[in-house]
Protein backbone atom coordinates (compact mmCIF):
# COMPACT_ATOMS: atom_id res chain seq x y z
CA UNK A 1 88.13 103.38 82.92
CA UNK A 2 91.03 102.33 80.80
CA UNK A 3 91.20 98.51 79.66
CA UNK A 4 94.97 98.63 79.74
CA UNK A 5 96.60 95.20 81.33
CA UNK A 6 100.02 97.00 81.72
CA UNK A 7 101.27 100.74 83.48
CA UNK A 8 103.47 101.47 79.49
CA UNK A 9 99.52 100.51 77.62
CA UNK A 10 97.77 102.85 80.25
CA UNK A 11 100.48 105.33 79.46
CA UNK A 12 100.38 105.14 75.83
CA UNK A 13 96.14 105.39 75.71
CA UNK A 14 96.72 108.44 76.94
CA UNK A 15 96.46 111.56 75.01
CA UNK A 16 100.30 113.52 74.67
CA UNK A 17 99.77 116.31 76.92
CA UNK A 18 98.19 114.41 79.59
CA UNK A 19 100.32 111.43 79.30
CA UNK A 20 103.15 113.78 80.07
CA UNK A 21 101.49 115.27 83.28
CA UNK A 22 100.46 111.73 84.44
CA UNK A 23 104.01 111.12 83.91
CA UNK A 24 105.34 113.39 85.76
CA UNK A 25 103.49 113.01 88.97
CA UNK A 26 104.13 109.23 88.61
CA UNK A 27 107.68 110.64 89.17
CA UNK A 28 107.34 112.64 91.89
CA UNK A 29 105.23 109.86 93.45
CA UNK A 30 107.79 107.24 92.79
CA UNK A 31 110.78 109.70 93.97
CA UNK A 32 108.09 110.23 97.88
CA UNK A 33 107.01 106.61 97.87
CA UNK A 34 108.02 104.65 100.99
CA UNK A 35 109.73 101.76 100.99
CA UNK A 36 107.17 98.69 100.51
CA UNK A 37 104.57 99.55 98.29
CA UNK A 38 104.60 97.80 94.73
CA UNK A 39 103.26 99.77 91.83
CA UNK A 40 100.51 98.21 89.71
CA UNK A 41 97.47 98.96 87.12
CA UNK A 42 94.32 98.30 89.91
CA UNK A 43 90.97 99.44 88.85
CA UNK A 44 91.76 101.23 85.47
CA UNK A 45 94.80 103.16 87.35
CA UNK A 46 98.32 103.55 88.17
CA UNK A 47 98.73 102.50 91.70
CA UNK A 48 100.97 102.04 94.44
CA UNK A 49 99.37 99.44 96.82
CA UNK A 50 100.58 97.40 99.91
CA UNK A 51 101.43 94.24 98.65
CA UNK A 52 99.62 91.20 99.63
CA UNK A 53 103.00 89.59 100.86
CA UNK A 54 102.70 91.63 103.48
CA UNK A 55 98.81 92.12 103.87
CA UNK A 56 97.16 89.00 102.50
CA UNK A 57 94.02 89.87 103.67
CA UNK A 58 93.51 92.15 100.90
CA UNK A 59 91.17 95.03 100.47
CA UNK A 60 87.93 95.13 101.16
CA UNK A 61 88.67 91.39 102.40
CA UNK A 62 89.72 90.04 98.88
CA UNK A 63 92.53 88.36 99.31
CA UNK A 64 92.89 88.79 95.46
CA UNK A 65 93.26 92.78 95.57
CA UNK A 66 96.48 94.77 97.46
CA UNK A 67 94.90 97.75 99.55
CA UNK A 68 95.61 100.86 97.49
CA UNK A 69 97.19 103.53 98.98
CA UNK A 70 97.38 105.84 96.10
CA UNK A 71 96.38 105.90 92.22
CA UNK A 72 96.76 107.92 89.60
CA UNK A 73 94.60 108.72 86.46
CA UNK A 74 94.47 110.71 83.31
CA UNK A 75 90.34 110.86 82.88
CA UNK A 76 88.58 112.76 80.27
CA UNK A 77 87.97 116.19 81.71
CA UNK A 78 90.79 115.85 84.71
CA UNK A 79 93.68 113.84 86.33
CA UNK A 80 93.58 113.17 89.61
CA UNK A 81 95.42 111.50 92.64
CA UNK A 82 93.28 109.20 94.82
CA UNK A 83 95.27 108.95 97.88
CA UNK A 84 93.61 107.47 100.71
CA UNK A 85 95.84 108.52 103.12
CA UNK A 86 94.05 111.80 103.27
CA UNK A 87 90.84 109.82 103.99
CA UNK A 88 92.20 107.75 106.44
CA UNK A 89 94.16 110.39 108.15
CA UNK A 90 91.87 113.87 109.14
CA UNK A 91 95.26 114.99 110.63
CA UNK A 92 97.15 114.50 107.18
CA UNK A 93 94.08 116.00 105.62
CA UNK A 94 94.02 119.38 107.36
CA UNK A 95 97.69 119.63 107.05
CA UNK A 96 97.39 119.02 103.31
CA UNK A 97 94.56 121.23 102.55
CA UNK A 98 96.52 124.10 103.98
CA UNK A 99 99.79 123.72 102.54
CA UNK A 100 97.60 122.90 99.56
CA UNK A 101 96.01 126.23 99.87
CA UNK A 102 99.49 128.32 100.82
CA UNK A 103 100.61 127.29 98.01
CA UNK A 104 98.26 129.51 95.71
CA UNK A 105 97.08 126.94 93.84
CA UNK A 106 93.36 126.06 93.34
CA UNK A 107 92.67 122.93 95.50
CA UNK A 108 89.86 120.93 93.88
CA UNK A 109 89.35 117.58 96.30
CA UNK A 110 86.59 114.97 97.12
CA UNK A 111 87.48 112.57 99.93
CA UNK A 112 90.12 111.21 98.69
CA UNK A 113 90.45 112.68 95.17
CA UNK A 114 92.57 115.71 94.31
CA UNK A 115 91.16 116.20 90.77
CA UNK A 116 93.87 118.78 88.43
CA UNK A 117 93.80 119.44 84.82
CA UNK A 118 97.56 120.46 84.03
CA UNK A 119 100.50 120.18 85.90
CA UNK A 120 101.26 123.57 87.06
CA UNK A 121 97.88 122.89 88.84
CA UNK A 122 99.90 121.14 91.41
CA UNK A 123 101.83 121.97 94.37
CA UNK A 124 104.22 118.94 93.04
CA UNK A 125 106.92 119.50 96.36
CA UNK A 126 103.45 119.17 98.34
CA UNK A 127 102.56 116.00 96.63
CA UNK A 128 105.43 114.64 97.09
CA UNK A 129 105.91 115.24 101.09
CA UNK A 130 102.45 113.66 101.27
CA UNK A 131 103.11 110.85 99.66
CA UNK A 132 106.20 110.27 101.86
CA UNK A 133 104.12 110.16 105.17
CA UNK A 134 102.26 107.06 105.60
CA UNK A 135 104.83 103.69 105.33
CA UNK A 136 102.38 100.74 104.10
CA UNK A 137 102.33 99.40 107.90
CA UNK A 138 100.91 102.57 108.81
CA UNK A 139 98.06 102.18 105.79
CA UNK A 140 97.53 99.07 107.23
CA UNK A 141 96.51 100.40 110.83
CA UNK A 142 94.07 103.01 108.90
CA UNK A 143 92.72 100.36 107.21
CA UNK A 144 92.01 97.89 110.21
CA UNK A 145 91.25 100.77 112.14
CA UNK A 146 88.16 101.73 109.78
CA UNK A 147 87.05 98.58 109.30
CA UNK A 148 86.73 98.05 113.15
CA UNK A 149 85.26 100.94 113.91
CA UNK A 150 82.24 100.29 110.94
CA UNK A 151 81.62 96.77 112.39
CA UNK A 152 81.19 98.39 115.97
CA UNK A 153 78.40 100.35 114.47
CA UNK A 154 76.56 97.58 113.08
């Protein structure tokens, strides 16, 4: 995990090449992005969260921490894109998986981590229609949604 305190020092610790992918899906994630969501470094990452002016609760409920909606990282064997929209949403997930797929690219994905080693690994129109689909009210309802439905199982 990067000790960066700033998005330009996370950039910079970065080696070239991968600084330059990183880069460029910060783009196209910027350029997708819906309205409300505030960029920050949480957890070691670039990350677009909903801002705790307009969810105060706060992930996991910290009222500290902005629930993330998606990060970005340049690790040491990968990149990847946690966006946990595609965790929250099975609907989105399908969908993504097989545009992902169409697309001829390799998909390489945990639950909420789409793990890529160059750029041309990426379906980057793809990423950026995803991106574009959940406002940060909607991450919100996922959120409380989830959280609801584990404290009916306890």
């Amino acid at each position: 995990m990067s000790k960066a305190t700033t998005i330009g020092e996370y950039l910079k610790g970065l080696e070239p090449e991968q600084r330059k992918t990183v880069q460029a899906v910060r783009k196209i994630i910027k350029l997708n992005l819906p309205n409300g969501y505030k960029e920050v470094l949480q957890y070691g990452m670039i990350s677009y969260v909903v801002p705790l002016s307009f969810y105060p609760k706060g992930y996991l409920n910290n009222p500290n921490v902005p629930l993330p909606y998606i990060s970005l990282a340049g690790q040491k064997k990968h990149n990847a894109i946690y966006f946990m929209g595609l965790y929250a949403d099975s609907k989105l997930n399908s969908w993504f998986q097989k545009e992902y797929k169409a697309s001829g690219k390799r998909l390489d994905i945990g639950k909420s981590c789409v793990r890529f080693r160059k750029l041309d690994d990426l379906p980057l129109e793809l990423i950026g229609k995803a991106v574009g689909k959940i406002s940060p009210k909607r991450m919100v309802e996922y959120y409380e949604g989830a959280k609801e439905k584990r404290s009916k199982k306890k």
